[in-house]
C-alpha atoms as a PDB file:
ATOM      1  CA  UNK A   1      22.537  14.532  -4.464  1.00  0.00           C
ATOM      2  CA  UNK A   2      22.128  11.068  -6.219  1.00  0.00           C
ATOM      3  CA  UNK A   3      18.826  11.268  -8.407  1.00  0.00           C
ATOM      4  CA  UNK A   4      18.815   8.018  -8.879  1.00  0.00           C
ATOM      5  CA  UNK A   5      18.268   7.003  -4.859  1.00  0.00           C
ATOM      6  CA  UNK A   6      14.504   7.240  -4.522  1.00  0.00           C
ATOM      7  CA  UNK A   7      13.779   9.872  -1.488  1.00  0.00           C
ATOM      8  CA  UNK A   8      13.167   8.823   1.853  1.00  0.00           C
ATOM      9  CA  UNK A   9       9.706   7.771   2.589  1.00  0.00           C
ATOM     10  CA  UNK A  10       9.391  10.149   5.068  1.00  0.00           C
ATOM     11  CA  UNK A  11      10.196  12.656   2.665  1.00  0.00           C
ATOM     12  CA  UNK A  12       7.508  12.279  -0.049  1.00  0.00           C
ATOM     13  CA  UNK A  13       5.347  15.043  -1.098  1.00  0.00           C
ATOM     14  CA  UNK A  14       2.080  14.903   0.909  1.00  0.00           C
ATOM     15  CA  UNK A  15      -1.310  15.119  -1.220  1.00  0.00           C
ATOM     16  CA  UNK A  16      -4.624  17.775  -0.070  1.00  0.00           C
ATOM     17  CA  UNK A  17      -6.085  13.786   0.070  1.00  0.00           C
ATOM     18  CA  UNK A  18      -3.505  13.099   2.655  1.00  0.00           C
ATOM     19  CA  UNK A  19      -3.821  16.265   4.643  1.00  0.00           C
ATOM     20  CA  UNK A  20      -7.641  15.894   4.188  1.00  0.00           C
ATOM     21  CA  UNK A  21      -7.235  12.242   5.738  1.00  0.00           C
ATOM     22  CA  UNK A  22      -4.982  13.263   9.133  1.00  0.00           C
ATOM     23  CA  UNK A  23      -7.687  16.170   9.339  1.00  0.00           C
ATOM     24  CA  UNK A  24     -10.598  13.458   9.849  1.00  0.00           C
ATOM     25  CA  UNK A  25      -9.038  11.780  12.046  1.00  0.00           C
ATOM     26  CA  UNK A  26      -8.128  14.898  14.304  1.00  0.00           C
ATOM     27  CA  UNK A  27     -11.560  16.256  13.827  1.00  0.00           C
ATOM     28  CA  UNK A  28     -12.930  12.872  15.368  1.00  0.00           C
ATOM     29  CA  UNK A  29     -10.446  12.801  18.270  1.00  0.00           C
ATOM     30  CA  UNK A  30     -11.819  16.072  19.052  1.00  0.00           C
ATOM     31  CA  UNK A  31     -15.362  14.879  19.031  1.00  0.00           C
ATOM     32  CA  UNK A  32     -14.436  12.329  21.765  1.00  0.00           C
ATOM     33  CA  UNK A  33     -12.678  14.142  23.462  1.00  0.00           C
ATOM     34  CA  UNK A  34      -8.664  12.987  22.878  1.00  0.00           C
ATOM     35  CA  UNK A  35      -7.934  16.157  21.690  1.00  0.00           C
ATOM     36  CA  UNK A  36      -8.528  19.847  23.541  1.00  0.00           C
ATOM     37  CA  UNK A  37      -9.763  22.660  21.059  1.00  0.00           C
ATOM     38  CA  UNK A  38      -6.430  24.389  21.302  1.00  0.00           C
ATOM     39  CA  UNK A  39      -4.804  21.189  20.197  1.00  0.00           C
ATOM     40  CA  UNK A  40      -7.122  19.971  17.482  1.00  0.00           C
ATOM     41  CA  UNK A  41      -6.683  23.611  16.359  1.00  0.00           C
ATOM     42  CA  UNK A  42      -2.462  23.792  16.125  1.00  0.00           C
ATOM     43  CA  UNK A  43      -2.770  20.332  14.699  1.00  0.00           C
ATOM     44  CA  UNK A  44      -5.117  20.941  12.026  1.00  0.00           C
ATOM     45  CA  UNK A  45      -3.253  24.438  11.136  1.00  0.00           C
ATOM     46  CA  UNK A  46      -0.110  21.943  10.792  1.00  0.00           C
ATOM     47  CA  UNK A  47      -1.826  19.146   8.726  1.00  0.00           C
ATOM     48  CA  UNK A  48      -2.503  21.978   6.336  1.00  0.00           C
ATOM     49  CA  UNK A  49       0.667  23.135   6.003  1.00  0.00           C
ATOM     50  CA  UNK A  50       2.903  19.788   6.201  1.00  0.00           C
ATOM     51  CA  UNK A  51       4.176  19.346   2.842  1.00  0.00           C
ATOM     52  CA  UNK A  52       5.684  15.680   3.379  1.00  0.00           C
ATOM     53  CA  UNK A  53       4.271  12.678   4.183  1.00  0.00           C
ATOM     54  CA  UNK A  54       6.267  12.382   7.581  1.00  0.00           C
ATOM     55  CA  UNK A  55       5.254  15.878   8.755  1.00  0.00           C
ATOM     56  CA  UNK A  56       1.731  14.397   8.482  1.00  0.00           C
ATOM     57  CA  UNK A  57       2.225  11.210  10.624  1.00  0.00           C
ATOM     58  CA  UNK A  58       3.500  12.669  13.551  1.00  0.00           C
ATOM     59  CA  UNK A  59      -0.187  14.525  14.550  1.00  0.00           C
ATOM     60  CA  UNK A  60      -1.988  11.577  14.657  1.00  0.00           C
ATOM     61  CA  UNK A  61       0.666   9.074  16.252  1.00  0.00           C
ATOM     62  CA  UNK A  62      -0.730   9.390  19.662  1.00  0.00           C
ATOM     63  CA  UNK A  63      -4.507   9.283  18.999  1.00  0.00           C
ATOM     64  CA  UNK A  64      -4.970   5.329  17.781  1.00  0.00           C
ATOM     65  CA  UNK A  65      -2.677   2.256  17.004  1.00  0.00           C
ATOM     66  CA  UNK A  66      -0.888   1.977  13.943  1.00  0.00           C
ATOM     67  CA  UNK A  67      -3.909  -0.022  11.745  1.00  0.00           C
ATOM     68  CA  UNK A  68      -5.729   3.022  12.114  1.00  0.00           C
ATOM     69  CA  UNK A  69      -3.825   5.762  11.525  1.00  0.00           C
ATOM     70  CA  UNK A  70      -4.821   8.040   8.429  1.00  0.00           C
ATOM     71  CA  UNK A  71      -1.557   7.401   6.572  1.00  0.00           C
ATOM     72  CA  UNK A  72       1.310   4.590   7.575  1.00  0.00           C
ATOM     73  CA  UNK A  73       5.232   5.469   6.827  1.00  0.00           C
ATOM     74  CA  UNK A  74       7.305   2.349   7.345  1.00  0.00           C
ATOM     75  CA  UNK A  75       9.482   0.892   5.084  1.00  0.00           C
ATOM     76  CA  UNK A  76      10.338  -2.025   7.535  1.00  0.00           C
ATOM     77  CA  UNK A  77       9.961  -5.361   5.980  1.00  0.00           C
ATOM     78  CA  UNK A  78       6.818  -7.196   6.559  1.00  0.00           C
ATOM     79  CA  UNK A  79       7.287 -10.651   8.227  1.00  0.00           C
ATOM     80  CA  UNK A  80       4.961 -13.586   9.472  1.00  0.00           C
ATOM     81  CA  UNK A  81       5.095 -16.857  11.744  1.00  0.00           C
ATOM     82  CA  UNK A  82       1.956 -19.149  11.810  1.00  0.00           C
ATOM     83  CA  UNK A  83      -0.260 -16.531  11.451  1.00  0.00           C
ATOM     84  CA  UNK A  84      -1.537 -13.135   9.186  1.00  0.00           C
ATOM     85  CA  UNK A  85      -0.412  -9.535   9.019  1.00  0.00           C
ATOM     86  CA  UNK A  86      -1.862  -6.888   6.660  1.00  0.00           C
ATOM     87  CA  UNK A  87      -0.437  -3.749   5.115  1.00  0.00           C
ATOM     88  CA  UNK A  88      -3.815  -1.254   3.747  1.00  0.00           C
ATOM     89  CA  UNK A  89      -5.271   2.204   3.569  1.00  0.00           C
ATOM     90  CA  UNK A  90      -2.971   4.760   2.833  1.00  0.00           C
ATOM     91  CA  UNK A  91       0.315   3.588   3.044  1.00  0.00           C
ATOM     92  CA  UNK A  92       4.011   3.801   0.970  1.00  0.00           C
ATOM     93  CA  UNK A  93       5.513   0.962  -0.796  1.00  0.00           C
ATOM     94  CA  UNK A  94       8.702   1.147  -1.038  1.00  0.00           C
ATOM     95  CA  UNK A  95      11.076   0.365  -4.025  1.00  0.00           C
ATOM     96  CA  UNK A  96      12.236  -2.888  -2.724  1.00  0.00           C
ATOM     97  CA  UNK A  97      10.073  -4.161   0.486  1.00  0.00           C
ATOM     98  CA  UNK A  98      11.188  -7.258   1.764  1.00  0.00           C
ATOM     99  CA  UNK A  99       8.602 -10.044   2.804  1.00  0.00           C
ATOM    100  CA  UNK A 100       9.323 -12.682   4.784  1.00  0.00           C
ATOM    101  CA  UNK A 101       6.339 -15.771   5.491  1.00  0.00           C
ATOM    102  CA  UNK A 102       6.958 -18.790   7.569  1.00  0.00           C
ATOM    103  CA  UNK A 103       3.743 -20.929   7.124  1.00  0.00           C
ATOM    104  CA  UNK A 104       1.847 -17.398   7.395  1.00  0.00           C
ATOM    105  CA  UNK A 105      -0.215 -14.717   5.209  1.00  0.00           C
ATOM    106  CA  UNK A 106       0.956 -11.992   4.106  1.00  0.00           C
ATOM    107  CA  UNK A 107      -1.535  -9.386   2.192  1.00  0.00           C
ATOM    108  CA  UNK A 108      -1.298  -6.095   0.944  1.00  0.00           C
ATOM    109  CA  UNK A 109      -3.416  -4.064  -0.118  1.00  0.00           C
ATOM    110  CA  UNK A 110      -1.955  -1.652  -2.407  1.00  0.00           C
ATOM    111  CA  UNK A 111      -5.338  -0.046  -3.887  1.00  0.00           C
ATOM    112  CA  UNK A 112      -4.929   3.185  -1.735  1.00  0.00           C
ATOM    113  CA  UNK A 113      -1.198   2.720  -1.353  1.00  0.00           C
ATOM    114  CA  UNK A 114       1.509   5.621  -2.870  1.00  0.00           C
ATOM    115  CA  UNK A 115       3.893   3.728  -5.130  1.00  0.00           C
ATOM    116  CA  UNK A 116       7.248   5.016  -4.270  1.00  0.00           C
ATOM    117  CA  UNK A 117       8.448   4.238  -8.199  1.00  0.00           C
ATOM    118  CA  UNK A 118       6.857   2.337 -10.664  1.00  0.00           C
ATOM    119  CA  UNK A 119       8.574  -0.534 -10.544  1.00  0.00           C
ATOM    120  CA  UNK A 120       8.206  -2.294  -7.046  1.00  0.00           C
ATOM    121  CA  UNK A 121       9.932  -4.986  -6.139  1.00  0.00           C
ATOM    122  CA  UNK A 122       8.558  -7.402  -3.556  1.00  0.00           C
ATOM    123  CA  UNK A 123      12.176  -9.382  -2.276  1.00  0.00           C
ATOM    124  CA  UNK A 124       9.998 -12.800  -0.930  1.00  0.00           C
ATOM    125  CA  UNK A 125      11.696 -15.447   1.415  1.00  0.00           C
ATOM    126  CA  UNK A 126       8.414 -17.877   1.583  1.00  0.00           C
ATOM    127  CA  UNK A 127       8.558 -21.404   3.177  1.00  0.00           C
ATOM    128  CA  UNK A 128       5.198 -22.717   3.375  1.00  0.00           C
ATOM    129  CA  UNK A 129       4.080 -19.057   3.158  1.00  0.00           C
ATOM    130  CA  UNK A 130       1.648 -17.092   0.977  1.00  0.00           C
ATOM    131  CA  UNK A 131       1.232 -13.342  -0.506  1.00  0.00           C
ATOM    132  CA  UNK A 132      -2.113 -12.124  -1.550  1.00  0.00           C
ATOM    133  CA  UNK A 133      -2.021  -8.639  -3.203  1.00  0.00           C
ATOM    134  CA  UNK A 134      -4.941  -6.929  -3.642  1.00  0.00           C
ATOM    135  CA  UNK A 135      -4.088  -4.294  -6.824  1.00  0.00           C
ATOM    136  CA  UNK A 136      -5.738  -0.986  -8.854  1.00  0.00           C
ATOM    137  CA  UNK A 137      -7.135  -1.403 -12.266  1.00  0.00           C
ATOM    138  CA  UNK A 138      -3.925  -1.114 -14.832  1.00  0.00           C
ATOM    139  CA  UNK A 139      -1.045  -2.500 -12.209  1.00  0.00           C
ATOM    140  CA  UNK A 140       1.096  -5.601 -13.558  1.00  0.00           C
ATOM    141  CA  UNK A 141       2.220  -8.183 -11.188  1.00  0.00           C
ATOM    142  CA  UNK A 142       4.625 -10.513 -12.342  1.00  0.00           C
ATOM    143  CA  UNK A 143       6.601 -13.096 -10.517  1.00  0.00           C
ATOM    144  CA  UNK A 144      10.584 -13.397 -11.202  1.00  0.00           C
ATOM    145  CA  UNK A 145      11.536 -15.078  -7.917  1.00  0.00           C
ATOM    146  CA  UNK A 146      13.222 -18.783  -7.766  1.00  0.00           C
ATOM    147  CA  UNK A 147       9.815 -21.001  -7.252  1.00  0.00           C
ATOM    148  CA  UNK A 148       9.576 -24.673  -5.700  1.00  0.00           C
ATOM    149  CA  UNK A 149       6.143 -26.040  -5.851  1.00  0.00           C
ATOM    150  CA  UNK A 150       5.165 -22.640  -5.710  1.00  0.00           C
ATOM    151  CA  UNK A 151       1.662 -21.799  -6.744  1.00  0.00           C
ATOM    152  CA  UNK A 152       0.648 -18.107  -8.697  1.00  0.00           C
ATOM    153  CA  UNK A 153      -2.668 -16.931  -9.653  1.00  0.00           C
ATOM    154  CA  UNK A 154      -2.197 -13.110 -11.045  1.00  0.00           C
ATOM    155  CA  UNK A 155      -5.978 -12.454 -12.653  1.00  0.00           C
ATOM    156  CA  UNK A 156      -5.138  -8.330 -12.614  1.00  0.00           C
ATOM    157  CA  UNK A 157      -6.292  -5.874 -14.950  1.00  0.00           C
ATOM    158  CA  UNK A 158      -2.638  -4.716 -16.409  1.00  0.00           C
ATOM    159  CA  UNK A 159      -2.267  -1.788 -18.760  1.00  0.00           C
ATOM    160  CA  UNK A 160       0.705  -1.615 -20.956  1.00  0.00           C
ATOM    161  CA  UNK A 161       1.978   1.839 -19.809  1.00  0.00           C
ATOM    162  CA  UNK A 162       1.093   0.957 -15.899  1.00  0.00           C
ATOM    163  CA  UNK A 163       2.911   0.111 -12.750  1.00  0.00           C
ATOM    164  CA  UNK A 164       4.786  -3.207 -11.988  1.00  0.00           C
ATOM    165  CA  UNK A 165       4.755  -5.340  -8.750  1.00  0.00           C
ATOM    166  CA  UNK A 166       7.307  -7.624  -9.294  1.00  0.00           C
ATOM    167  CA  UNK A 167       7.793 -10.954  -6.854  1.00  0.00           C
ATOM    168  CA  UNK A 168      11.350 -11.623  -7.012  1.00  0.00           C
ATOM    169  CA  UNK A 169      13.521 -13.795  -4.181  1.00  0.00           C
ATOM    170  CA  UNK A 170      12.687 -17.725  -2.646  1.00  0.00           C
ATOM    171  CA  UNK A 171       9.613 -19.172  -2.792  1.00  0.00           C
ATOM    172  CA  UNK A 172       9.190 -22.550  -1.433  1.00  0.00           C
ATOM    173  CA  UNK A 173       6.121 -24.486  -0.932  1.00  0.00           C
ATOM    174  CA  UNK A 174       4.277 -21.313  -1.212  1.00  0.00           C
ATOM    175  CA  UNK A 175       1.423 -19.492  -2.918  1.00  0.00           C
ATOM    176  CA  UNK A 176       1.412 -16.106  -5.008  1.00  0.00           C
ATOM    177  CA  UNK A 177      -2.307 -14.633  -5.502  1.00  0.00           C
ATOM    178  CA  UNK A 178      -3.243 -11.455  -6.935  1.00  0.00           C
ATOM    179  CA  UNK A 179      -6.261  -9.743  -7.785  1.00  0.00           C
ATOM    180  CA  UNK A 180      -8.291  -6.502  -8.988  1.00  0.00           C
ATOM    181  CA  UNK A 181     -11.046  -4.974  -7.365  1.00  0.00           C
ATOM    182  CA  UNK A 182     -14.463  -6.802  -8.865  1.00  0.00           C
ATOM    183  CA  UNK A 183     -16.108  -4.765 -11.427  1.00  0.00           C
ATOM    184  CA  UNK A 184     -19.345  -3.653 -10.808  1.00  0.00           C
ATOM    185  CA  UNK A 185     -21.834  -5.351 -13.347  1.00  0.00           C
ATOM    186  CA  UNK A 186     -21.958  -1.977 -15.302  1.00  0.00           C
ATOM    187  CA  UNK A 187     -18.572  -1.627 -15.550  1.00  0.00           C
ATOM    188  CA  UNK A 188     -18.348  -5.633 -16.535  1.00  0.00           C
ATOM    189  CA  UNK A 189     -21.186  -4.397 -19.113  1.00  0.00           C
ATOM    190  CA  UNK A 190     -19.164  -1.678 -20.317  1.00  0.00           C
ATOM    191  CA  UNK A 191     -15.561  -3.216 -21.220  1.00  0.00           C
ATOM    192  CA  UNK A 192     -17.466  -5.838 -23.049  1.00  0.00           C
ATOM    193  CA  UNK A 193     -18.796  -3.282 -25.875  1.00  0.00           C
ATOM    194  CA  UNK A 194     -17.236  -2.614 -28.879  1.00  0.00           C
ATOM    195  CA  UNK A 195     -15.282   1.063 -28.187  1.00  0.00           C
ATOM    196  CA  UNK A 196     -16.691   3.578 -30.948  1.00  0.00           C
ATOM    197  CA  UNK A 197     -14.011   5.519 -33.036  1.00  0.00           C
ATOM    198  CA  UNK A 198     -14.818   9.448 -33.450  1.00  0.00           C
END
């Protein structure tokens, strides 16, 4: 087996946060009724004992639309045509996930998202397009892509040992925006003292 080739998606340990997710969801399908007890029971005793990612998206599948399911496996690039579509929640990034924006919106939200490696690379064909990207405290996004009146505004919090988005193919008329969560005014409070040596 080639170590270098990142795993399937599909294949990617699952986390008790994952299983703990798909078991919310069941548990509320239940409550409504989607779900018998006998069901809601042999899915919950499989949520528990799925170890990948895939095992866990195929309980919930039938119980809402993909926005709202507990955890989303696709690796199929993300396109847009005059309009807006939105990646969030608990999803994978791939290595490389291509983007694609005809004068459309393209945002993802990668602050609950499982980074597949720690280098990502977006591959970008905008015309008249944007990407907004929405990142964790200590992610670096950088932009490496060829750029024709092509704005960027990156105000992220990057640390020097963390994860890289990179923004790499055409960009043409476009925009590139991404930000960090605000900071609470305590936590604004906090970075701004001096840091005390023990």
């Amino acid at each position: 087996m080639d170590s270098s080739r990142p795993p399937r998606v599909r294949d990617l340990r699952a986390s008790d946060t994952d299983r703990e997710r798909v078991v919310a969801v069941l548990g509320e399908a239940l409550a409504d009724g989607r779900i018998t007890m006998e069901e809601h029971a042999e899915r919950t005793s499989r949520a528990y004992a799925a170890r990948t990612l895939g095992e866990l998206t195929g309980l919930t599948t039938d119980l809402g639309p993909e926005e709202s399911q507990p955890i989303l496996v696709d690796d199929r690039p993300v396109s847009v045509l005059f309009g807006r579509t939105r990646r969030e929640g608990r999803w994978v990034v791939p290595v490389k996930l291509p983007l694609f924006a005809l004068f459309g919106t393209v945002e993802l939200d990668l602050r609950d998202a499982v980074l597949q490696r720690r280098h990502i690379v977006l591959d970008s064909l905008l015309v008249a397009g944007r990407v907004r990207l929405l990142v964790p405290d200590g992610v670096h996004v950088t932009v490496t892509g060829r750029t024709a009146l092509t704005t960027r505004d990156l105000r992220t919090r990057p640390e020097h040992d963390g994860p890289t988005v990179e923004v790499s193919g055409t960009l043409i008329f476009g925009s590139i925006t991404a930000r960090a969560p605000r900071r609470t005014l305590r936590e604004r409070a906090r970075a701004r003292l001096p840091r005390r040596r023990s």
